[in-house]
Protein backbone atom coordinates (compact mmCIF):
# COMPACT_ATOMS: atom_id res chain seq x y z
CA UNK A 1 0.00 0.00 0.00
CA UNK A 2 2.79 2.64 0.85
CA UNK A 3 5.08 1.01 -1.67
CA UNK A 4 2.83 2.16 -4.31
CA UNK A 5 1.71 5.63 -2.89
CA UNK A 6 5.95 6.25 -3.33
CA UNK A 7 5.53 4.73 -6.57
CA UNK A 8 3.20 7.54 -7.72
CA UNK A 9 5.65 9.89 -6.28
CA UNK A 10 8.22 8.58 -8.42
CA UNK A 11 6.16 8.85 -11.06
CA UNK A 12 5.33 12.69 -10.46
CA UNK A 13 8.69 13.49 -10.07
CA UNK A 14 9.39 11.66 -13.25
CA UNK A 15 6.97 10.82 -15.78
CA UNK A 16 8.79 8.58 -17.51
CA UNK A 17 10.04 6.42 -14.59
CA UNK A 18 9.12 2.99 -14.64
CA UNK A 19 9.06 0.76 -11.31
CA UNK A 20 10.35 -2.68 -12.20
CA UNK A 21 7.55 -4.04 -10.74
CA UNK A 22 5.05 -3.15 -12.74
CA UNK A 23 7.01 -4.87 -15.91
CA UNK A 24 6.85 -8.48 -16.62
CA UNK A 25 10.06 -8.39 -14.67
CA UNK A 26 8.24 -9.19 -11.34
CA UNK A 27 7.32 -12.58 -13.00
CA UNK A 28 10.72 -14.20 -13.60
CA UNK A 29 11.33 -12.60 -9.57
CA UNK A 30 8.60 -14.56 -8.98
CA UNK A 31 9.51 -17.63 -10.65
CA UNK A 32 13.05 -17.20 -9.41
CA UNK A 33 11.49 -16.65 -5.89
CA UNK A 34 9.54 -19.99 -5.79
CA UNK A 35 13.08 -21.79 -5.48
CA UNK A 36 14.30 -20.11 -2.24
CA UNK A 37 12.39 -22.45 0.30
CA UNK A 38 12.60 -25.90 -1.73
CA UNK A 39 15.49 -27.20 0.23
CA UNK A 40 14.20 -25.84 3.21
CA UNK A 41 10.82 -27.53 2.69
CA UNK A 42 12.54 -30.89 1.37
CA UNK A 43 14.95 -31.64 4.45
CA UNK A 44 12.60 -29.97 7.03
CA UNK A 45 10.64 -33.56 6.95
CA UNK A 46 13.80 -35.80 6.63
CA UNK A 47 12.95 -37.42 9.89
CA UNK A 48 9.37 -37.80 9.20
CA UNK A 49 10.07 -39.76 6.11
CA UNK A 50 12.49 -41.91 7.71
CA UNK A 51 11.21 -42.13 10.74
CA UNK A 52 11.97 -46.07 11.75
CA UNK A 53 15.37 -45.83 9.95
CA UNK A 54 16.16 -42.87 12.17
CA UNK A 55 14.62 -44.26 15.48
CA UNK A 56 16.93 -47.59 14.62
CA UNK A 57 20.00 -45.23 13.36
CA UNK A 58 20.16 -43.65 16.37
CA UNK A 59 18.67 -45.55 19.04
CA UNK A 60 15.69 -43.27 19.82
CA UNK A 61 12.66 -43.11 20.95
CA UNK A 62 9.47 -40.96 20.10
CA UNK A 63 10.19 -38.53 22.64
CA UNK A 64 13.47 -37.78 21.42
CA UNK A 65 12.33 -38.61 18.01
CA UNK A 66 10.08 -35.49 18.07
CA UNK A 67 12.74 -33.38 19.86
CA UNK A 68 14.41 -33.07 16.04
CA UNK A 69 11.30 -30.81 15.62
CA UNK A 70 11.14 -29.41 18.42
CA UNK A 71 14.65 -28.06 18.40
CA UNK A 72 14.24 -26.88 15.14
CA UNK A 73 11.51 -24.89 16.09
CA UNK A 74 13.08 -23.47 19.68
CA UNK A 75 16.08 -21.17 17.91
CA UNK A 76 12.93 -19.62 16.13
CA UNK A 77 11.26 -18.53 18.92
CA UNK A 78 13.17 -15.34 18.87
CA UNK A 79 15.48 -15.53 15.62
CA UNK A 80 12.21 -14.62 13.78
CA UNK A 81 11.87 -11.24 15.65
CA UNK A 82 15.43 -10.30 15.10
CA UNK A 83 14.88 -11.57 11.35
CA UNK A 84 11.87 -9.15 10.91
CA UNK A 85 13.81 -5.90 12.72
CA UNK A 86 16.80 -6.62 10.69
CA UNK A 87 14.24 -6.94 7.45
CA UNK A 88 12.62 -4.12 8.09
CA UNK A 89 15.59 -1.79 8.84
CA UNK A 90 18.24 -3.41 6.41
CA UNK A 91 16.05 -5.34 4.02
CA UNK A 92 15.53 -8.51 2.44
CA UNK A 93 18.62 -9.57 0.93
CA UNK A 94 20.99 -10.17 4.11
CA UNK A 95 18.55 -11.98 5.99
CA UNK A 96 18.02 -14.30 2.54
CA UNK A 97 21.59 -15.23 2.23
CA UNK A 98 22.43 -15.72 5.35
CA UNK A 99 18.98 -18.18 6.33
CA UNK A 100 19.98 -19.99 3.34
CA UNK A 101 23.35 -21.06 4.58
CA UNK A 102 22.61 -21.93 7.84
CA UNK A 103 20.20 -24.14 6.01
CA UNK A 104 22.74 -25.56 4.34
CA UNK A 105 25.36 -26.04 6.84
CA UNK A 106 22.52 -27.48 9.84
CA UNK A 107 21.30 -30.49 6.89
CA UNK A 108 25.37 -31.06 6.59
CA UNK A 109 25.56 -32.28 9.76
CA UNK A 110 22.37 -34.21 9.92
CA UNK A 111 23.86 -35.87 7.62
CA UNK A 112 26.66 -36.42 9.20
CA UNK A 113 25.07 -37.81 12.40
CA UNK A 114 24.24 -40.65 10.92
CA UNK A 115 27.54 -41.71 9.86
CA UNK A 116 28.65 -41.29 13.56
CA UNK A 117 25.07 -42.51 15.13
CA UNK A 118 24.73 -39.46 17.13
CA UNK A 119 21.58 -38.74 18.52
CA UNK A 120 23.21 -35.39 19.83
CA UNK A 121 25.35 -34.31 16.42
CA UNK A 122 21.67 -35.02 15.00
CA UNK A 123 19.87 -32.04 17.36
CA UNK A 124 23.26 -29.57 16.59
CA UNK A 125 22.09 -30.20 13.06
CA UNK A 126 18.28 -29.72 13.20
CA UNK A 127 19.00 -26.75 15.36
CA UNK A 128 21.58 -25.13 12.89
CA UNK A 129 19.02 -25.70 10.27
CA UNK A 130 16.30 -24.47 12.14
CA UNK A 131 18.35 -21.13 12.90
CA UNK A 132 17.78 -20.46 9.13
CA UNK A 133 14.41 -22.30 7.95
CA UNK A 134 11.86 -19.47 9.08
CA UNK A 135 14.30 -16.49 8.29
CA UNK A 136 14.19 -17.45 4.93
CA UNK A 137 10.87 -18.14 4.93
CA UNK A 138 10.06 -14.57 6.30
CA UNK A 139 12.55 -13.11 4.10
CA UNK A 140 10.50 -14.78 1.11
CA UNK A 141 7.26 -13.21 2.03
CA UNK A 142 8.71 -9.98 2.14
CA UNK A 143 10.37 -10.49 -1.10
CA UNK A 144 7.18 -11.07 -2.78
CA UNK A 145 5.55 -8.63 -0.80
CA UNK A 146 7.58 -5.91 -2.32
CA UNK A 147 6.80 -7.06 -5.92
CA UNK A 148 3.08 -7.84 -5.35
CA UNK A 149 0.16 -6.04 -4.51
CA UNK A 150 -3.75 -6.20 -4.29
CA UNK A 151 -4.93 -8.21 -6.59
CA UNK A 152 -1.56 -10.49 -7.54
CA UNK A 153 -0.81 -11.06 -4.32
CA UNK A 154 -2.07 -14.22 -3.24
CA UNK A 155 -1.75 -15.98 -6.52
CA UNK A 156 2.26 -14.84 -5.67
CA UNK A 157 2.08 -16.51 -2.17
CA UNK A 158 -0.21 -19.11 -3.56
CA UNK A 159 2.49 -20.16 -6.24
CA UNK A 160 5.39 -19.63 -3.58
CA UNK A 161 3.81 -22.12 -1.57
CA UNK A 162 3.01 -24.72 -4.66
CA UNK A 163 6.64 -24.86 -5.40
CA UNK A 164 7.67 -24.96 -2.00
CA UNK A 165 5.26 -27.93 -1.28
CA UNK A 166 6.74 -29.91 -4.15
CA UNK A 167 9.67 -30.17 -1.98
CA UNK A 168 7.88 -31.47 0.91
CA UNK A 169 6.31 -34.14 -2.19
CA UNK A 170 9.42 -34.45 -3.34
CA UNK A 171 10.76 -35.53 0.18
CA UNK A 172 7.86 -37.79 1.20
CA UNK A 173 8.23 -39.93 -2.31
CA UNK A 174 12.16 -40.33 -3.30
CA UNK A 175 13.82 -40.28 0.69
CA UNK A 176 11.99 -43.45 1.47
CA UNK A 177 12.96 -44.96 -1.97
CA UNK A 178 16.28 -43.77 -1.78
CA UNK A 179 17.15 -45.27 1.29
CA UNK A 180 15.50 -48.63 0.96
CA UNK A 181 17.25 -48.78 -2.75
CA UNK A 182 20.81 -47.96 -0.98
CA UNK A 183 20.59 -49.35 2.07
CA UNK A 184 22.19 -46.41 2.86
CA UNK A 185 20.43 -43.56 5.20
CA UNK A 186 23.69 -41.21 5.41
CA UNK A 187 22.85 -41.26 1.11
CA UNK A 188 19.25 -39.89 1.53
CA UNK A 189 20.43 -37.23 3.93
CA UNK A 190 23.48 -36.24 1.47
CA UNK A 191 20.83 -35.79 -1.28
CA UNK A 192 19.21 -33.34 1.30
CA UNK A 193 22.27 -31.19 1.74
CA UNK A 194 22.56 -31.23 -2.26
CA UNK A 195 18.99 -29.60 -2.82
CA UNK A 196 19.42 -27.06 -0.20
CA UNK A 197 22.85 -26.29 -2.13
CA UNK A 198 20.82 -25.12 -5.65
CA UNK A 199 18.65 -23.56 -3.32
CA UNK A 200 21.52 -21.27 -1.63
CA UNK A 201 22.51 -21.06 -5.24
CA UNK A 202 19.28 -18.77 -6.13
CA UNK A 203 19.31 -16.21 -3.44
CA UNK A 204 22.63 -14.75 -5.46
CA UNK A 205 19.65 -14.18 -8.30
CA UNK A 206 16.93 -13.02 -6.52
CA UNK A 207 19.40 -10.02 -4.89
CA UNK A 208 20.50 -9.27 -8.00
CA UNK A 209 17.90 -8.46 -9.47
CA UNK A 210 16.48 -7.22 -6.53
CA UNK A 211 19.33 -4.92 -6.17
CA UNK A 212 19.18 -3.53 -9.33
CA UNK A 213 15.61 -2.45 -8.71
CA UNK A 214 16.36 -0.79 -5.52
CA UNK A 215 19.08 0.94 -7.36
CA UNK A 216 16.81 2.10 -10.06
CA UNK A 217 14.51 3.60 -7.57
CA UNK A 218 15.45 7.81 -7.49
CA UNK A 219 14.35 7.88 -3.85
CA UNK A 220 17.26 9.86 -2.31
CA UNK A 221 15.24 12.89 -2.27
CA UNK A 222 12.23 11.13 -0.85
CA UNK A 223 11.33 11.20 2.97
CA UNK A 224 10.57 7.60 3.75
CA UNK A 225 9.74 6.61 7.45
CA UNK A 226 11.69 4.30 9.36
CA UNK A 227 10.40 1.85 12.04
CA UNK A 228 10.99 2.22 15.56
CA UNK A 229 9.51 -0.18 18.50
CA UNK A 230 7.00 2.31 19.62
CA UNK A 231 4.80 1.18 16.27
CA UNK A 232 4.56 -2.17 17.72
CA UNK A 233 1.59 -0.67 19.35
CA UNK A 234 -0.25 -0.54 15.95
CA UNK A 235 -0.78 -4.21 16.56
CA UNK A 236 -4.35 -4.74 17.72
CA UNK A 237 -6.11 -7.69 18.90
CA UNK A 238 -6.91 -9.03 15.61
CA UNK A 239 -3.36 -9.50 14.90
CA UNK A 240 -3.36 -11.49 18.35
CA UNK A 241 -6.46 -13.42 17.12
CA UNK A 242 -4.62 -14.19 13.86
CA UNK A 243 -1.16 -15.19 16.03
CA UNK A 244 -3.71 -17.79 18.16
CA UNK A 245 -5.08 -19.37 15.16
CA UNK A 246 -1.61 -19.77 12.96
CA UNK A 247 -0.05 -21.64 16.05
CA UNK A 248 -2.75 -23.70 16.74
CA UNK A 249 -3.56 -24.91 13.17
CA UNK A 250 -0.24 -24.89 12.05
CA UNK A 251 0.51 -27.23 15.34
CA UNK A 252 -2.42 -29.33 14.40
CA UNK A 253 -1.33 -30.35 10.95
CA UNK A 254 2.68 -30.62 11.33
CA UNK A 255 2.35 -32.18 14.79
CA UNK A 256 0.23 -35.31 12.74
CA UNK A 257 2.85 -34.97 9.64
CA UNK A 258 5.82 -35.53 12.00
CA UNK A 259 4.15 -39.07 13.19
CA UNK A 260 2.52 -40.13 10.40
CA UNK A 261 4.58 -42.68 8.95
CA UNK A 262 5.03 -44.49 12.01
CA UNK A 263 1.18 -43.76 12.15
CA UNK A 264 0.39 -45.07 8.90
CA UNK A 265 2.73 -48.00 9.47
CA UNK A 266 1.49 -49.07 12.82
CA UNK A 267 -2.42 -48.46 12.32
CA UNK A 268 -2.96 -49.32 9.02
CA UNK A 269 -0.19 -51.32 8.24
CA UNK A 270 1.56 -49.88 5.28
CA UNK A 271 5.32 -49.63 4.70
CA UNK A 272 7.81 -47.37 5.11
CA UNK A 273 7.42 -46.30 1.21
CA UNK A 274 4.04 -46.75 1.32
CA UNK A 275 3.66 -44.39 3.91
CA UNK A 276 6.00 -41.44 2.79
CA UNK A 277 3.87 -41.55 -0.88
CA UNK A 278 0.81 -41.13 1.57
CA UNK A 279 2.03 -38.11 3.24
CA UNK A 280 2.70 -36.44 0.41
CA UNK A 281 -0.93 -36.48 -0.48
CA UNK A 282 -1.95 -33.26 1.78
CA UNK A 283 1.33 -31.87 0.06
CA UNK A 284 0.89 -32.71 -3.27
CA UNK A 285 -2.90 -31.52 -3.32
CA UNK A 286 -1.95 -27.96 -1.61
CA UNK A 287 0.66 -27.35 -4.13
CA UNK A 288 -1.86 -28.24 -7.20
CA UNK A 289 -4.48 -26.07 -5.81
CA UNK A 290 -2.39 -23.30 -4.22
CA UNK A 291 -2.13 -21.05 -7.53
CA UNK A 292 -5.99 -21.61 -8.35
CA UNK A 293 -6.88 -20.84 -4.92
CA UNK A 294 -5.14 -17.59 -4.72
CA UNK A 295 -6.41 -16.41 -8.28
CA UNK A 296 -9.84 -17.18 -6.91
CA UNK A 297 -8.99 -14.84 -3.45
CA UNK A 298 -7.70 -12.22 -5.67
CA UNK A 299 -10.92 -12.23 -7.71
CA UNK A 300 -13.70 -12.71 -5.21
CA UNK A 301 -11.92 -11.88 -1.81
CA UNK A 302 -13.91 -12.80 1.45
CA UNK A 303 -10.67 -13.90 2.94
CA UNK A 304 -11.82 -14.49 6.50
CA UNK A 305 -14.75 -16.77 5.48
CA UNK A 306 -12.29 -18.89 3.40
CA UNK A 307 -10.25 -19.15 6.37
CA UNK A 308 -12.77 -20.84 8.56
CA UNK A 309 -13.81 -23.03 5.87
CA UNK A 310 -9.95 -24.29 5.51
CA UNK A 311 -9.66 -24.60 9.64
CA UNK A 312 -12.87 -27.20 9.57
CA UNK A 313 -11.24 -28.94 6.97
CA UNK A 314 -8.33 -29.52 9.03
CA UNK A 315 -11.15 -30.65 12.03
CA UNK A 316 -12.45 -33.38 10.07
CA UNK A 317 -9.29 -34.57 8.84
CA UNK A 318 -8.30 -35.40 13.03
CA UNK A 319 -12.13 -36.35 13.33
CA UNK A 320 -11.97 -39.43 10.69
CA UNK A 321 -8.92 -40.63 11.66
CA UNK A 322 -10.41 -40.88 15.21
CA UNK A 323 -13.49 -42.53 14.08
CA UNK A 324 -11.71 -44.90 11.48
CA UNK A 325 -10.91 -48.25 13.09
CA UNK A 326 -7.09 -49.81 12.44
CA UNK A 327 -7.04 -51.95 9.51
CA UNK A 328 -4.74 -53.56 7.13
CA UNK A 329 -4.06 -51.15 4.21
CA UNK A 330 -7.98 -49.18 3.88
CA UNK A 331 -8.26 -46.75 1.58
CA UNK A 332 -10.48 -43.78 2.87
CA UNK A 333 -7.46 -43.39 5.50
CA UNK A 334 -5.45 -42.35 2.48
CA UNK A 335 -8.32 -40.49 0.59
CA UNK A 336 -7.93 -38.18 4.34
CA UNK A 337 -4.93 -36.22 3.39
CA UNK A 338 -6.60 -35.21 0.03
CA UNK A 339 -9.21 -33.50 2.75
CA UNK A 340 -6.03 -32.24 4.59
CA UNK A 341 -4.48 -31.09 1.36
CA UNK A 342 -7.42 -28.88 0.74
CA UNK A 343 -7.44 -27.49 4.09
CA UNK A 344 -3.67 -26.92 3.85
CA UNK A 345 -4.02 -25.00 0.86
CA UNK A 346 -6.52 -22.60 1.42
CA UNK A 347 -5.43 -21.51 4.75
CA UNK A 348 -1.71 -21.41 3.75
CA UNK A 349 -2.67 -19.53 0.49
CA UNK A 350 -5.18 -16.91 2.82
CA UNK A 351 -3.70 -16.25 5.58
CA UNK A 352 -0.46 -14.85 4.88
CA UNK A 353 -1.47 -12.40 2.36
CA UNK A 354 -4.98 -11.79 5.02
CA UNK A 355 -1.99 -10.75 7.31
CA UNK A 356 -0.15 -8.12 5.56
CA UNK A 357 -3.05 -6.28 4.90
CA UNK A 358 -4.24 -6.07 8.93
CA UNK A 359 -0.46 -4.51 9.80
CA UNK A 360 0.72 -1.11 9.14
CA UNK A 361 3.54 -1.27 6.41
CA UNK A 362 6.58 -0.36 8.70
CA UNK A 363 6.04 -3.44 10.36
CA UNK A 364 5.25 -6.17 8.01
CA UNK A 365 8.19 -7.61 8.76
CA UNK A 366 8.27 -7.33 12.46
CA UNK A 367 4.92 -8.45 12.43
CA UNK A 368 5.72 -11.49 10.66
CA UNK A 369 8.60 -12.25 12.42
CA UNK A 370 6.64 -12.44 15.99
CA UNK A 371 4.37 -14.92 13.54
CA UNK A 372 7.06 -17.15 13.12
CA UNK A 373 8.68 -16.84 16.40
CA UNK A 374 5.01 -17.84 18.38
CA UNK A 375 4.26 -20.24 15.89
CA UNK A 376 7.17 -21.75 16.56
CA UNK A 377 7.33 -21.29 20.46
CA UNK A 378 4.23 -23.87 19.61
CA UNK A 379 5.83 -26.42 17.68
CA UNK A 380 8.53 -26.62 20.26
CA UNK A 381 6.09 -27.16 22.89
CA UNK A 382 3.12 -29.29 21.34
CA UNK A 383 5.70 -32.22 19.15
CA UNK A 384 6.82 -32.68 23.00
CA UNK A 385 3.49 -33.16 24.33
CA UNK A 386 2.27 -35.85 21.06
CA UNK A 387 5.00 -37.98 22.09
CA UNK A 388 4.63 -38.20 25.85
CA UNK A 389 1.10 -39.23 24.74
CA UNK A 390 2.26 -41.67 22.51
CA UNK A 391 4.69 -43.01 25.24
CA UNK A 392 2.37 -43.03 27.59
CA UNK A 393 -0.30 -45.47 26.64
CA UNK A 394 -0.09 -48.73 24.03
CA UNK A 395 0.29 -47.81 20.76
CA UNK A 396 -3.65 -47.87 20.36
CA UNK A 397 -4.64 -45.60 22.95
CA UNK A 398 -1.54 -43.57 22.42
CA UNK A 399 -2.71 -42.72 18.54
CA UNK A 400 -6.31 -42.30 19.89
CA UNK A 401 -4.95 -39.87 22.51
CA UNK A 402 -3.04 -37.90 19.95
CA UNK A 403 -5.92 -37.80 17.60
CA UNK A 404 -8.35 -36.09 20.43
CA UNK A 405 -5.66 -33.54 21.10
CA UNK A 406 -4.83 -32.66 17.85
CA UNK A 407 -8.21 -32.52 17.02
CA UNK A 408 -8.95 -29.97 19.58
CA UNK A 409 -6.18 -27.37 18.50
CA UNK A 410 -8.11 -27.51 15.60
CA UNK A 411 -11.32 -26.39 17.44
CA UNK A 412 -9.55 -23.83 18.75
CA UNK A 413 -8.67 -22.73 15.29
CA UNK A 414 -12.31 -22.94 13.97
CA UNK A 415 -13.81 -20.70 16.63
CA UNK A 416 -10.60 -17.98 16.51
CA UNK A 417 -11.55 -17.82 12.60
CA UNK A 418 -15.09 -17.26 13.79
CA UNK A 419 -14.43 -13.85 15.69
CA UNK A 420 -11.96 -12.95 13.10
CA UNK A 421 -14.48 -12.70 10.45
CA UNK A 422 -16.50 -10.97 13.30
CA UNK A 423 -13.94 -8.70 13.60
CA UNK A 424 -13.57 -7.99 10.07
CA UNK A 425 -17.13 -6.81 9.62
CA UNK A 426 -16.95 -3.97 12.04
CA UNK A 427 -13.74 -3.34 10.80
CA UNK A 428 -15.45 -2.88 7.26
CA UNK A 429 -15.01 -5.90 5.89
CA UNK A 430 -10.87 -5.29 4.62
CA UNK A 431 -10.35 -8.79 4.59
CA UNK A 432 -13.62 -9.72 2.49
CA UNK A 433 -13.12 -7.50 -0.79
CA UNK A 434 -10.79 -8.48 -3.95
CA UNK A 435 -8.94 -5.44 -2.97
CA UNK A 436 -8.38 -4.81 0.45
CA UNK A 437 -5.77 -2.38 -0.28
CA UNK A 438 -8.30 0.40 -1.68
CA UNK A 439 -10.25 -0.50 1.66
CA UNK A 440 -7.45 -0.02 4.04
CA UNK A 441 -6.32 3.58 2.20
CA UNK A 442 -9.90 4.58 2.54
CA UNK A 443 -9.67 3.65 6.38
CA UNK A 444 -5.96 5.46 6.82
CA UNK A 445 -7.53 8.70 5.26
CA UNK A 446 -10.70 8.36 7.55
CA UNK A 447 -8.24 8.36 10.48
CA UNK A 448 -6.30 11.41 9.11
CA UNK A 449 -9.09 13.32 9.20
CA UNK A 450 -10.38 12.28 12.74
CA UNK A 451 -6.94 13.42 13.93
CA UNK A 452 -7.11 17.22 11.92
CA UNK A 453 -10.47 17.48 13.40
């Protein structure tokens, strides 16, 4: 919204000044852009994929099986917030290449760990990794945020996320393969660290031409306004409504995805394969129906609605696995992820670009980065909590158990989407037109004039 009031300044200044991203340059940024998180997204469910050849690598059980997540997820419950401060004082570009090799270096010595059978070289790893993972995952968003506006901009996050997915699909088909072709599980991990290498190889694109749009910009003799902590007061509840419901759904759907090849296996008696293709159902539907979903957004907006509609989806996922009885090999347990999928890629698609448009522009990325940093505060605390569960009972009870708390995070989810779109009608409905940038200018020159008066 303020990028483009500048914009027209630009343009009054000069008339025949062109920001790049209103040429068909934004596209191939886009493209380019889709890349950044694919390693991220492919190693991020290593263990998940493997999860008996880990558990018998390293001699663990599903307590310290989960920990791999949940020390992925405990760096970022503050390196988000210094991610977003950095962003929005410095930019996106540091924060990029630097995520990106930590990436790099953490899946390294996963890798590694399993040549030496270290439980403890296997959390350095995972918490190395993590250390980058949602920097660059923040630093993405406000990449695209910069080159997409109103009406674009949830196709742009929708196709970020597509791409992105394909490396969790990627992951959950050709690990499991890999590594009962080989023999090997040190191999599978290796091919890890090699996709998060290409990926580190495209952040040196994206700032280039990134760069050379900044550099195009004649804004030396502009006034633009910096961010200082006291506009972390321009966060109102709603944002703190939105916070809720990202941890808790979020929580609900990786917390299963974590388990659910030993789930599948166990329950329903498929095989390690078997199981990783089934996970990347959910995936593998979200990234089909990420870019369709976001063109349909764009076009008929009512953003809040659509994201109570994805949060029940992700209900009765939890609620037929509870109800379904163990079996060997039934199908509607596999037909549940497409449910999931759909869930996953409407809210994933929504909410993001629902949130940039409830935070003043100084802040986007401060705002996001307290996201990230809750969200993952969350998925430190509640991968912890599935496996004492798990431990706790037989394996029967233990699933059960796990299903009825997952399943009410998700409740929690459905009724915090509820008041949102509450919210959002008294707030005049920003979140429910195709535009809710014209919306939110209205509302900022309302406010002006309340203020003169």
């Amino acid at each position: 919204m303020k990028d483009q009031e500048e914009t027209n300044q630009l343009i009054e200044k000069d008339p025949e000044f062109i920001d790049m991203i209103h040429t068909n340059t934004r596209f191939y940024m886009l493209f380019l852009s889709c890349f950044l998180c694919v390693g991220s997204y492919f190693v991020y469910d290593n263990p998940a994929a493997l999860q008996t050849e880990l558990q018998s690598t390293l001699n663990i059980g599903m307590v310290k099986f989960n920990m791999l997540y949940s020390i992925y997820s405990l760096p970022n419950i503050f390196i988000p917030l210094f991610g977003g401060l950095l962003i929005d004082s410095f930019g996106a570009g540091r924060v990029l290449l630097y995520s990106s090799l930590l990436i790099t270096i953490g899946q390294l010595i996963f890798a590694l760990s399993s040549h030496f059978k270290s439980f403890y070289l296997a959390l350095i790893g995972r918490a190395i990794f993590g250390s980058g993972g949602e920097n660059l995952d923040l630093a993405q968003s406000v990449i695209v945020l910069s080159w997409f506006s109103g009406k674009e901009l949830s196709m742009a996050f929708g196709l970020n996320s597509s791409i992105s997915l394909l490396g969790s699909v990627l992951n959950d088909n050709t690990e499991p393969f890999i590594v009962s072709y080989t023999g090997s599980l040190s191999f599978g991990l290796w091919v890890g660290v090699f996709v998060c290498f290409l990926s580190f190889c495209s952040v040196f694109w994206i700032n280039s031409i990134n760069n050379k749009r900044l550099e195009s910009l004649p804004n030396k003799n502009l006034e633009t306004e910096k961010f200082c902590l006291k506009d972390l007061n321009k966060l109102d509840w709603y944002f703190w409504l939105l916070l809720i419901n990202s941890c808790v759904i979020d929580s609900s759907i990786f917390c299963f995805c974590n388990i659910a090849s030993g789930y599948y296996q166990d329950r329903f008696g498929y095989d390690m394969v078997e199981s990783g293709s089934i996970m990347s159902i959910a995936f593998f539907t979200a990234a089909f129906l990420n870019p369709f979903v976001g063109i349909m957004v764009d076009t008929i907006g009512k953003r809040a609605l659509f994201l109570i509609i994805s949060s029940v989806f992700v209900a009765c996922f939890h609620l037929l696995l509870i109800m379904t009885p163990s079996g060997y090999k039934p199908i509607a347990p596999v037909l549940y992820f497409v449910v999931l999928g759909i869930g996953y890629s409407v809210y994933v698609t929504v909410f993001w670009a629902a949130l940039s448009y409830t935070v003043d522009h100084k802040i986007i990325g401060t705002a996001y980065g307290i996201m990230y940093s809750f969200g993952n505060l969350a998925l430190v605390v509640f991968p912890i909590i599935v496996g004492v569960i798990q431990e706790s009972f037989d394996m029967e009870t233990g699933y059960f158990g796990v299903g009825i708390f997952l399943e009410g995070l998700a409740m929690i989810g459905v009724i915090t989407c509820i008041v949102m779109y509450s919210e959002d009608i008294k707030k005049g409905g920003i979140l429910d037109t195709p535009n809710p940038c014209l919306i939110s200018l209205k509302v900022g020159k309302n406010e002006g004039e309340e203020e003169e008066i």
